[in-house]
C-alpha atoms as a PDB file:
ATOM      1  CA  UNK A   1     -43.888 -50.533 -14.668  1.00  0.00           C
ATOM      2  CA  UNK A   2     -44.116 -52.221 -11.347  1.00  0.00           C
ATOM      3  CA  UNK A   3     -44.035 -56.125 -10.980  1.00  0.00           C
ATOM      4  CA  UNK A   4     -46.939 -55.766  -9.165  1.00  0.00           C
ATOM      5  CA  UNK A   5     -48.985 -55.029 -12.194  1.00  0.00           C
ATOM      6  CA  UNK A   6     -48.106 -58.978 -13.534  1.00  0.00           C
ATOM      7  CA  UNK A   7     -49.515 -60.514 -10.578  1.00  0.00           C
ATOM      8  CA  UNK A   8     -52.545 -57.871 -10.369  1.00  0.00           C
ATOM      9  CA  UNK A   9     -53.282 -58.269 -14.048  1.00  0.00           C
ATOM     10  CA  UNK A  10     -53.113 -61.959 -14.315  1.00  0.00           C
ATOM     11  CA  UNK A  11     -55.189 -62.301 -11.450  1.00  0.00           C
ATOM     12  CA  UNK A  12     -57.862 -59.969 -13.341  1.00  0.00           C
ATOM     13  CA  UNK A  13     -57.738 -61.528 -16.571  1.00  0.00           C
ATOM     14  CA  UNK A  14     -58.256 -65.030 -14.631  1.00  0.00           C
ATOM     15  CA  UNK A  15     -61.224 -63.957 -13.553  1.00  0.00           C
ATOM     16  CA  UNK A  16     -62.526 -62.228 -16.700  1.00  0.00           C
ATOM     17  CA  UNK A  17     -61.807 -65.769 -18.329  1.00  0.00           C
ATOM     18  CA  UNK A  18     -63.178 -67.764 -15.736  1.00  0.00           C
ATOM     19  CA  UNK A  19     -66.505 -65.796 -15.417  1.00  0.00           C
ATOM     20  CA  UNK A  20     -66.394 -65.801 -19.034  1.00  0.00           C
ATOM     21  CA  UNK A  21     -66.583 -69.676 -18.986  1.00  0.00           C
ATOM     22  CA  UNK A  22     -69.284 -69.845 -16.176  1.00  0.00           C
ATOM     23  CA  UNK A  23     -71.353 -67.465 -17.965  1.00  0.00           C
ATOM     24  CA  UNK A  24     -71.238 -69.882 -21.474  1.00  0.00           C
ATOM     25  CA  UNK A  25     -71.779 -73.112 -19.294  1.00  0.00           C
ATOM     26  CA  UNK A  26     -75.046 -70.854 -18.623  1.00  0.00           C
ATOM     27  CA  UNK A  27     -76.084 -70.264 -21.724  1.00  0.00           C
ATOM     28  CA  UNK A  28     -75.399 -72.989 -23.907  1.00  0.00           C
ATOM     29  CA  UNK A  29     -77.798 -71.489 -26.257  1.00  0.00           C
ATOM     30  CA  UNK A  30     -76.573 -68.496 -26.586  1.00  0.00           C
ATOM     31  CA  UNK A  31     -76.274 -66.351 -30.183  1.00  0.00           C
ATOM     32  CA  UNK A  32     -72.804 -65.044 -31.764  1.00  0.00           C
ATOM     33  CA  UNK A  33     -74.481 -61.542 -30.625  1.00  0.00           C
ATOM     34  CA  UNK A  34     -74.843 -62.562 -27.042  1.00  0.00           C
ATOM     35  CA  UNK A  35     -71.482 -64.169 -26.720  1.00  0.00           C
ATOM     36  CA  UNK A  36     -69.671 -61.058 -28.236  1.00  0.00           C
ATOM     37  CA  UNK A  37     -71.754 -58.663 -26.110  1.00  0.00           C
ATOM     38  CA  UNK A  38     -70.579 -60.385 -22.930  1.00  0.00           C
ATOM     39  CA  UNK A  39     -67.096 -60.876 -23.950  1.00  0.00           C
ATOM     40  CA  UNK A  40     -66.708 -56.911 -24.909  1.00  0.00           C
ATOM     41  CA  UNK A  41     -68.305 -55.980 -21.121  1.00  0.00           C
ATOM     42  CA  UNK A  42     -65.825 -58.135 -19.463  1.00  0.00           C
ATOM     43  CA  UNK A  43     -62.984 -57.742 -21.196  1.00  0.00           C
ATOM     44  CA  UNK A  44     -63.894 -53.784 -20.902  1.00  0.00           C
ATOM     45  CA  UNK A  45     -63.737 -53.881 -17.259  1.00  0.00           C
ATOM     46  CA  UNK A  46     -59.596 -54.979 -17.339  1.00  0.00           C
ATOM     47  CA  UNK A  47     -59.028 -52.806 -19.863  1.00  0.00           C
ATOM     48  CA  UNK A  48     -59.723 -50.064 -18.112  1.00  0.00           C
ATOM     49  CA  UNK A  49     -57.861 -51.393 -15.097  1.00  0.00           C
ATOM     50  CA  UNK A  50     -54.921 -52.151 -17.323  1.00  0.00           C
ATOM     51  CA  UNK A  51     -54.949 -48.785 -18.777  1.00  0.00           C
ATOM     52  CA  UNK A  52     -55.662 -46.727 -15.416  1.00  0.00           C
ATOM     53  CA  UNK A  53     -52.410 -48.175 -14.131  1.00  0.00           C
ATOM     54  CA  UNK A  54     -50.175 -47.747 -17.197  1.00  0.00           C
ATOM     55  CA  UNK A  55     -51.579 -44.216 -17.074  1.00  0.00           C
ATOM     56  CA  UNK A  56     -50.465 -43.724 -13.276  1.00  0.00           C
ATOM     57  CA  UNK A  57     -47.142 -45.736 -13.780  1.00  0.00           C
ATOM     58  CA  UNK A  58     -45.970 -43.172 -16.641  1.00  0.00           C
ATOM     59  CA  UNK A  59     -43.182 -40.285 -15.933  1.00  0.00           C
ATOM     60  CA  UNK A  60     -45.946 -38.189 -17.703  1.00  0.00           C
ATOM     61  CA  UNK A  61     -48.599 -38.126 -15.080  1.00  0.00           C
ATOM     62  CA  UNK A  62     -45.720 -36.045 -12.431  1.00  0.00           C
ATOM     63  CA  UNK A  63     -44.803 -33.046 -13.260  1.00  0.00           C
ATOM     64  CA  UNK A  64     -41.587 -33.246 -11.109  1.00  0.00           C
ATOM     65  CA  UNK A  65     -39.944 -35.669 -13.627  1.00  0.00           C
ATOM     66  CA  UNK A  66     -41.502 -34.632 -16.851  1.00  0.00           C
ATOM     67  CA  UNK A  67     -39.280 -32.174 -18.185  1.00  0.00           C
ATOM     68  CA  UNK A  68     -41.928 -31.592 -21.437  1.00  0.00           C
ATOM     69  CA  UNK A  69     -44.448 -30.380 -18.804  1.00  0.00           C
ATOM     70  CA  UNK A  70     -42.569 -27.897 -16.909  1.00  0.00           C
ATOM     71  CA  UNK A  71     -43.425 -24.963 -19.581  1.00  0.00           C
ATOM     72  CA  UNK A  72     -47.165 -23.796 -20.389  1.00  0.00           C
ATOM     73  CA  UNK A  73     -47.900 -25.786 -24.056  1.00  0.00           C
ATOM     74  CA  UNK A  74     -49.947 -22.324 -25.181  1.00  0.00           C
ATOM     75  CA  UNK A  75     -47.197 -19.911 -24.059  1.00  0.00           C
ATOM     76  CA  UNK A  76     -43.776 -21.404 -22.776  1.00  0.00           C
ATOM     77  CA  UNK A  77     -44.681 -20.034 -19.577  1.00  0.00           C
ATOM     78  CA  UNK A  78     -43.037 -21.721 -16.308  1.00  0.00           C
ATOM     79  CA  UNK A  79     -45.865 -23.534 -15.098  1.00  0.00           C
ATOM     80  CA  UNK A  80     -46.339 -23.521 -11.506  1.00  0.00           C
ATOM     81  CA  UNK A  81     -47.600 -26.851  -9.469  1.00  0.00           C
ATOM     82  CA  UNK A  82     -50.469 -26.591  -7.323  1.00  0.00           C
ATOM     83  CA  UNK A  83     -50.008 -30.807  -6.636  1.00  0.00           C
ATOM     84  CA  UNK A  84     -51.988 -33.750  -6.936  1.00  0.00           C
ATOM     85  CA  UNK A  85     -55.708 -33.639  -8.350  1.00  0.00           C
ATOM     86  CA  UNK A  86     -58.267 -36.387  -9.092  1.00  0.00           C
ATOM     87  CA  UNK A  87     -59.376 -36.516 -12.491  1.00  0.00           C
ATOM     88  CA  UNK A  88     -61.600 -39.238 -14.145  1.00  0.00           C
ATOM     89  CA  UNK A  89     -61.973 -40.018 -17.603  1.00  0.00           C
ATOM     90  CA  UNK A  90     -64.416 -41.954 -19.384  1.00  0.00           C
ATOM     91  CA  UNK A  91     -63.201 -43.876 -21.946  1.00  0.00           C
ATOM     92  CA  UNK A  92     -65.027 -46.392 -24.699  1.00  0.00           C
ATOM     93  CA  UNK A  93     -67.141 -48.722 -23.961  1.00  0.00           C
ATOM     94  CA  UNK A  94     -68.536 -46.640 -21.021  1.00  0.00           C
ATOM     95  CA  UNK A  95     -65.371 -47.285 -18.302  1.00  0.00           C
ATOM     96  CA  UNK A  96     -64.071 -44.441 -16.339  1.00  0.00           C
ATOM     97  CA  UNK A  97     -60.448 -44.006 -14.975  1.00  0.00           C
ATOM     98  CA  UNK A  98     -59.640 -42.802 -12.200  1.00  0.00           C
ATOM     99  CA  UNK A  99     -56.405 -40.563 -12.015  1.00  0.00           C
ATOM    100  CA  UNK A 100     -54.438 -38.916  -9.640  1.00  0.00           C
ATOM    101  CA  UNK A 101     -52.135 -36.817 -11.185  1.00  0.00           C
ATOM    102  CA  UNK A 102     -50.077 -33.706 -11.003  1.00  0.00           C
ATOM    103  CA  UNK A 103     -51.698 -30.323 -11.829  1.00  0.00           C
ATOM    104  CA  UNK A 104     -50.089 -27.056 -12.986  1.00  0.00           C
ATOM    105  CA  UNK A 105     -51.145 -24.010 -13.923  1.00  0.00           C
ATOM    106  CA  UNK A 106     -49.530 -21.047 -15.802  1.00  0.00           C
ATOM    107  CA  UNK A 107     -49.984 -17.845 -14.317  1.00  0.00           C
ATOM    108  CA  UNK A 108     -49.565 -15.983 -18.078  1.00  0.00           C
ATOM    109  CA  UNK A 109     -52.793 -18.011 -19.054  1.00  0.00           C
ATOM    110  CA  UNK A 110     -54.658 -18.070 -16.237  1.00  0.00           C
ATOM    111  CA  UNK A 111     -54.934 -22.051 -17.101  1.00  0.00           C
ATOM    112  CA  UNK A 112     -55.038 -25.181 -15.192  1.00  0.00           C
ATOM    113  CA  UNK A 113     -53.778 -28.220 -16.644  1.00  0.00           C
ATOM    114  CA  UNK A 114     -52.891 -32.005 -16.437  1.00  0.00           C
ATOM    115  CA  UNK A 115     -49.756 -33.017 -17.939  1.00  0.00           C
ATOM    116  CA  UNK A 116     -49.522 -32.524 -21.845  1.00  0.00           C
ATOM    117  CA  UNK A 117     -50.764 -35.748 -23.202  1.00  0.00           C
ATOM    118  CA  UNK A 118     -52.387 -37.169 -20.109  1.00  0.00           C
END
C-alpha cells in the first residue's frame, strides 16, 4: 500500500467529519433517523474511495505478478493477456468503483476474465 493513501485518506475522512459537523450545526433538530441517514451517505462516499484503492493497490488486480491468475479457473488453461480494461462495480449503498485492471482470456473457453477474486 502506498503512503500516499495515509495522506489521501485522512484528508477524505477530514472532510467527511467536518461536513458531518456543519451539516448537525444545521439541523439541530434533527431525528436519530436523519442523523444516521446522513452519516451512512457520507461515510459511503470514502468507503468506496478507500476500497477502490485497496482494490487497485493489490498484486491481484495484475496478472503479471499474480501467479494464481496465470491459468483459466474453469480449465487450467494458460490464460492469455489482452491488458488493461476498465471495469466498474457497484457496490452497497449505491457507490461504484472504478477499476482498471488486467484482463485475460483463455482461448480453451472462449472466456474473458478479471483476475480470480477481483
Amino acid at each position: 500500500m502506498s503512503e500516499d493513501f495515509d495522506a489521501d485518506w485522512t484528508q477524505l475522512a477530514g472532510k467527511v467529519l467536518s461536513g458531518i459537523k456543519e451539516w448537525r450545526l444545521q439541523h439541530p433538530k434533527a431525528t436519530l433517523t436523519e442523523i444516521e441517514t446522513v452519516l451512512d451517505q457520507r461515510w459511503a462516499v470514502a468507503r468506496a474511495k478507500f476500497m477502490q484503492d485497496m482494490a487497485l493497490a493489490s498484486e491481484a488486480a495484475n496478472l503479471r505478478t499474480a501467479a494464481q491468475s496465470s491459468l483459466c479457473p474453469n480449465c487450467g488453461n494458460p490464460l492469455l493477456s489482452r491488458g488493461l480494461h476498465q471495469r466498474e462495480v457497484i457496490i452497497q449503498p449505491h457507490q461504484t468503483l472504478h477499476l482498471q485492471r488486467s484482463y485475460a482470456y483463455c482461448p480453451k473457453c472462449q472466456k474473458g476474465l478479471f483476475p480470480p477474486g477481483s
